[in-house]
C-alpha atoms as a PDB file:
ATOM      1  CA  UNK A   1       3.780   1.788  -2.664  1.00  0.00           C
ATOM      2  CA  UNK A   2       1.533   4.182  -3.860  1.00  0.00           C
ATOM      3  CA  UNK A   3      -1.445   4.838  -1.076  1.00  0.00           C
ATOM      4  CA  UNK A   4      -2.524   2.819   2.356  1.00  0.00           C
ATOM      5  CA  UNK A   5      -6.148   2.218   3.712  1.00  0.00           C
ATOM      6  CA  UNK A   6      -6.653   2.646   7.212  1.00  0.00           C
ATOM      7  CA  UNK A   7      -5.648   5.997   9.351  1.00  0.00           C
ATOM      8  CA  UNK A   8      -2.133   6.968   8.539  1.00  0.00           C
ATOM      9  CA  UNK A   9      -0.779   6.242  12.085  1.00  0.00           C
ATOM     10  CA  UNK A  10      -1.945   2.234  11.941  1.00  0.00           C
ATOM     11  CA  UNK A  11      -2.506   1.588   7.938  1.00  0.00           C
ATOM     12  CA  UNK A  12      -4.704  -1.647   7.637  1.00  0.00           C
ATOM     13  CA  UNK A  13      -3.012  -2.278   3.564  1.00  0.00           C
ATOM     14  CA  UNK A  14      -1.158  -0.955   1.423  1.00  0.00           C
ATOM     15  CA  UNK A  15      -2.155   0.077  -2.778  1.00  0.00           C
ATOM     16  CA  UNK A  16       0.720  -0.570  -4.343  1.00  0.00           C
ATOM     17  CA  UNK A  17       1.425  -0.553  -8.456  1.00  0.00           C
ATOM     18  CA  UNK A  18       1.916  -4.281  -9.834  1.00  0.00           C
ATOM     19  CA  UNK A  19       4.801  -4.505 -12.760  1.00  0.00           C
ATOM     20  CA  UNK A  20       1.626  -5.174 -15.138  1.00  0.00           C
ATOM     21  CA  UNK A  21       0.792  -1.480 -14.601  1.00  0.00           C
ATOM     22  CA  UNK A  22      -2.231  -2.686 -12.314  1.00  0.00           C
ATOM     23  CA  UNK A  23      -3.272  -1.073  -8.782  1.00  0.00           C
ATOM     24  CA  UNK A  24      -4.011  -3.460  -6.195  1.00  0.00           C
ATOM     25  CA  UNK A  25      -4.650  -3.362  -2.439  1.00  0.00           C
ATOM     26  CA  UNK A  26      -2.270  -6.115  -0.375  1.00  0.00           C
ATOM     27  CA  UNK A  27      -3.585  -8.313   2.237  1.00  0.00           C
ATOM     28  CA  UNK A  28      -3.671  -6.724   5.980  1.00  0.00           C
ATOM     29  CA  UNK A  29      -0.159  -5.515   7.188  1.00  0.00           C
ATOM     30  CA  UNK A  30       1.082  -7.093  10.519  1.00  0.00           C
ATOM     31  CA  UNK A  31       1.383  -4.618  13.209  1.00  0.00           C
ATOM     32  CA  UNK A  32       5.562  -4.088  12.740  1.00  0.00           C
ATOM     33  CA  UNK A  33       5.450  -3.590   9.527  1.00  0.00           C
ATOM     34  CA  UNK A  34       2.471  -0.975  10.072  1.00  0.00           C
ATOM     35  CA  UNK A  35       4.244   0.404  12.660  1.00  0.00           C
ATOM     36  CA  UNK A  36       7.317   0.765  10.523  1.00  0.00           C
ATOM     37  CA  UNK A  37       5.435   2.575   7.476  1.00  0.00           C
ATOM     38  CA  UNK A  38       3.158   4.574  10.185  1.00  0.00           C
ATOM     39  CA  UNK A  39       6.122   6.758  10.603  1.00  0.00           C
ATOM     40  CA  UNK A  40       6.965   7.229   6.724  1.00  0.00           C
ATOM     41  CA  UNK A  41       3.182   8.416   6.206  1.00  0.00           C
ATOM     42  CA  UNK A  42       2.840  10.376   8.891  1.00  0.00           C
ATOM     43  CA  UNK A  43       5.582  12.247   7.684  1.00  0.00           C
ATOM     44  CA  UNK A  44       4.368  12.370   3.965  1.00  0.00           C
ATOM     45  CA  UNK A  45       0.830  13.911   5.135  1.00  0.00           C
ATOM     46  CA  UNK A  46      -1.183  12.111   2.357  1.00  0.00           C
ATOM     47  CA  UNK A  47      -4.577  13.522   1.626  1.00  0.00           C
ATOM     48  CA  UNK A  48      -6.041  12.232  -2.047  1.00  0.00           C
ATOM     49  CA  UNK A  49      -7.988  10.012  -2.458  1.00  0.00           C
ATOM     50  CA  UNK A  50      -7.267   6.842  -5.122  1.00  0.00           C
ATOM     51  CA  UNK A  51      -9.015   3.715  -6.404  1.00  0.00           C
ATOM     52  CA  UNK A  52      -7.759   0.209  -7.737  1.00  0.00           C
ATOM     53  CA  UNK A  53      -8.471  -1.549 -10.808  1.00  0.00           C
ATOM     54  CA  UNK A  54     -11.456  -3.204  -8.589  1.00  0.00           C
ATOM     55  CA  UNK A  55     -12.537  -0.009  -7.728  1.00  0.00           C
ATOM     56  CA  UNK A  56     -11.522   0.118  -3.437  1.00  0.00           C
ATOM     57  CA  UNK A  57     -10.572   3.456  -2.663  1.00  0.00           C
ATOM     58  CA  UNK A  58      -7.223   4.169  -0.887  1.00  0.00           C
ATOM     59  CA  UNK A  59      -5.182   7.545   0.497  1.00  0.00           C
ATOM     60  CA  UNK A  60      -2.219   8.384  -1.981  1.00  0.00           C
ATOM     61  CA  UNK A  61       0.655   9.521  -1.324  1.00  0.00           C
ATOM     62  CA  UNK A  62       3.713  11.269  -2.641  1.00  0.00           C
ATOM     63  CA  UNK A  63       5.342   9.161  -6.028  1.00  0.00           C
ATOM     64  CA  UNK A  64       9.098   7.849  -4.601  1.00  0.00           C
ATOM     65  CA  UNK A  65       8.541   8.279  -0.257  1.00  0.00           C
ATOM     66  CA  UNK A  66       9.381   4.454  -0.141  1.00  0.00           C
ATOM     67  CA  UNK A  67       9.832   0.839  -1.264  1.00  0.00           C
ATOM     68  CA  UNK A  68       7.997  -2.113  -0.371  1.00  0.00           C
ATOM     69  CA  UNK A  69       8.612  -5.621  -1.221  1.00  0.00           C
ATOM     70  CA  UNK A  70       6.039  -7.990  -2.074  1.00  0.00           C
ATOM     71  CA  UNK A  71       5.285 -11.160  -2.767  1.00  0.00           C
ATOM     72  CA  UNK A  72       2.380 -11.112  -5.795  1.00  0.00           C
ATOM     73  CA  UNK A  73       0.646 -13.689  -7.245  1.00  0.00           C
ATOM     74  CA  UNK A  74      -0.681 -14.305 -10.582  1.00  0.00           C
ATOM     75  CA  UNK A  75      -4.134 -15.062 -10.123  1.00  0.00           C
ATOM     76  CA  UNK A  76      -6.963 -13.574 -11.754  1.00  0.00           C
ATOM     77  CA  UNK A  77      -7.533 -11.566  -8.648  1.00  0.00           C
ATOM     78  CA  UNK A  78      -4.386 -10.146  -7.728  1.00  0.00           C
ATOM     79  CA  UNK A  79      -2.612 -11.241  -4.007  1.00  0.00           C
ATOM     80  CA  UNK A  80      -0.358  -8.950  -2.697  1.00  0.00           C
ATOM     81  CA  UNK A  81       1.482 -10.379   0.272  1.00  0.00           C
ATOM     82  CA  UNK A  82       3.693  -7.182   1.504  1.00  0.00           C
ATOM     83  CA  UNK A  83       7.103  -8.718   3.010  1.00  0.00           C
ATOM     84  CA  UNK A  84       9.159  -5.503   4.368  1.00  0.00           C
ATOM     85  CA  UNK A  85       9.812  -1.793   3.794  1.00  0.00           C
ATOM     86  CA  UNK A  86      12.982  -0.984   2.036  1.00  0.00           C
END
């Protein structure tokens, strides 16, 4: 997990960095797992601002705060599915 959309007390997704070295945005987080990484980026205070490979822009925040799981497939156009914080 590299950066979220959304305000950092109710992120909408998250940018997170594929194993292929790309950036991609994943599909809208359901509210417990929002709530659940609300409270890590609140804490973090992110501020910069990022863009993925396709150019949407995204908040970053600090390299190593946490660990998501996710479920991507290998499309063209990459879909992240995020399954839980770690």
């Amino acid at each position: 997990m590299i950066g979220c959309t959304g305000p950092q007390t109710r992120p909408r997704a998250l940018a997170v960095r594929l194993p292929n070295g790309r950036t991609a945005l994943t599909q809208t987080l359901s509210a417990p797992l929002a709530a659940q990484i609300a409270q890590v980026l609140v804490a973090a205070r992110p501020a910069e601002q990022g863009r993925t490979d396709t150019g949407e822009t995204y908040t970053k925040i600090p390299s190593g705060l946490a660990v998501l799981e996710v479920l991507a497939g290998t499309t063209r156009h990459a879909v992240v599915t995020p399954l839980r914080l770690r």
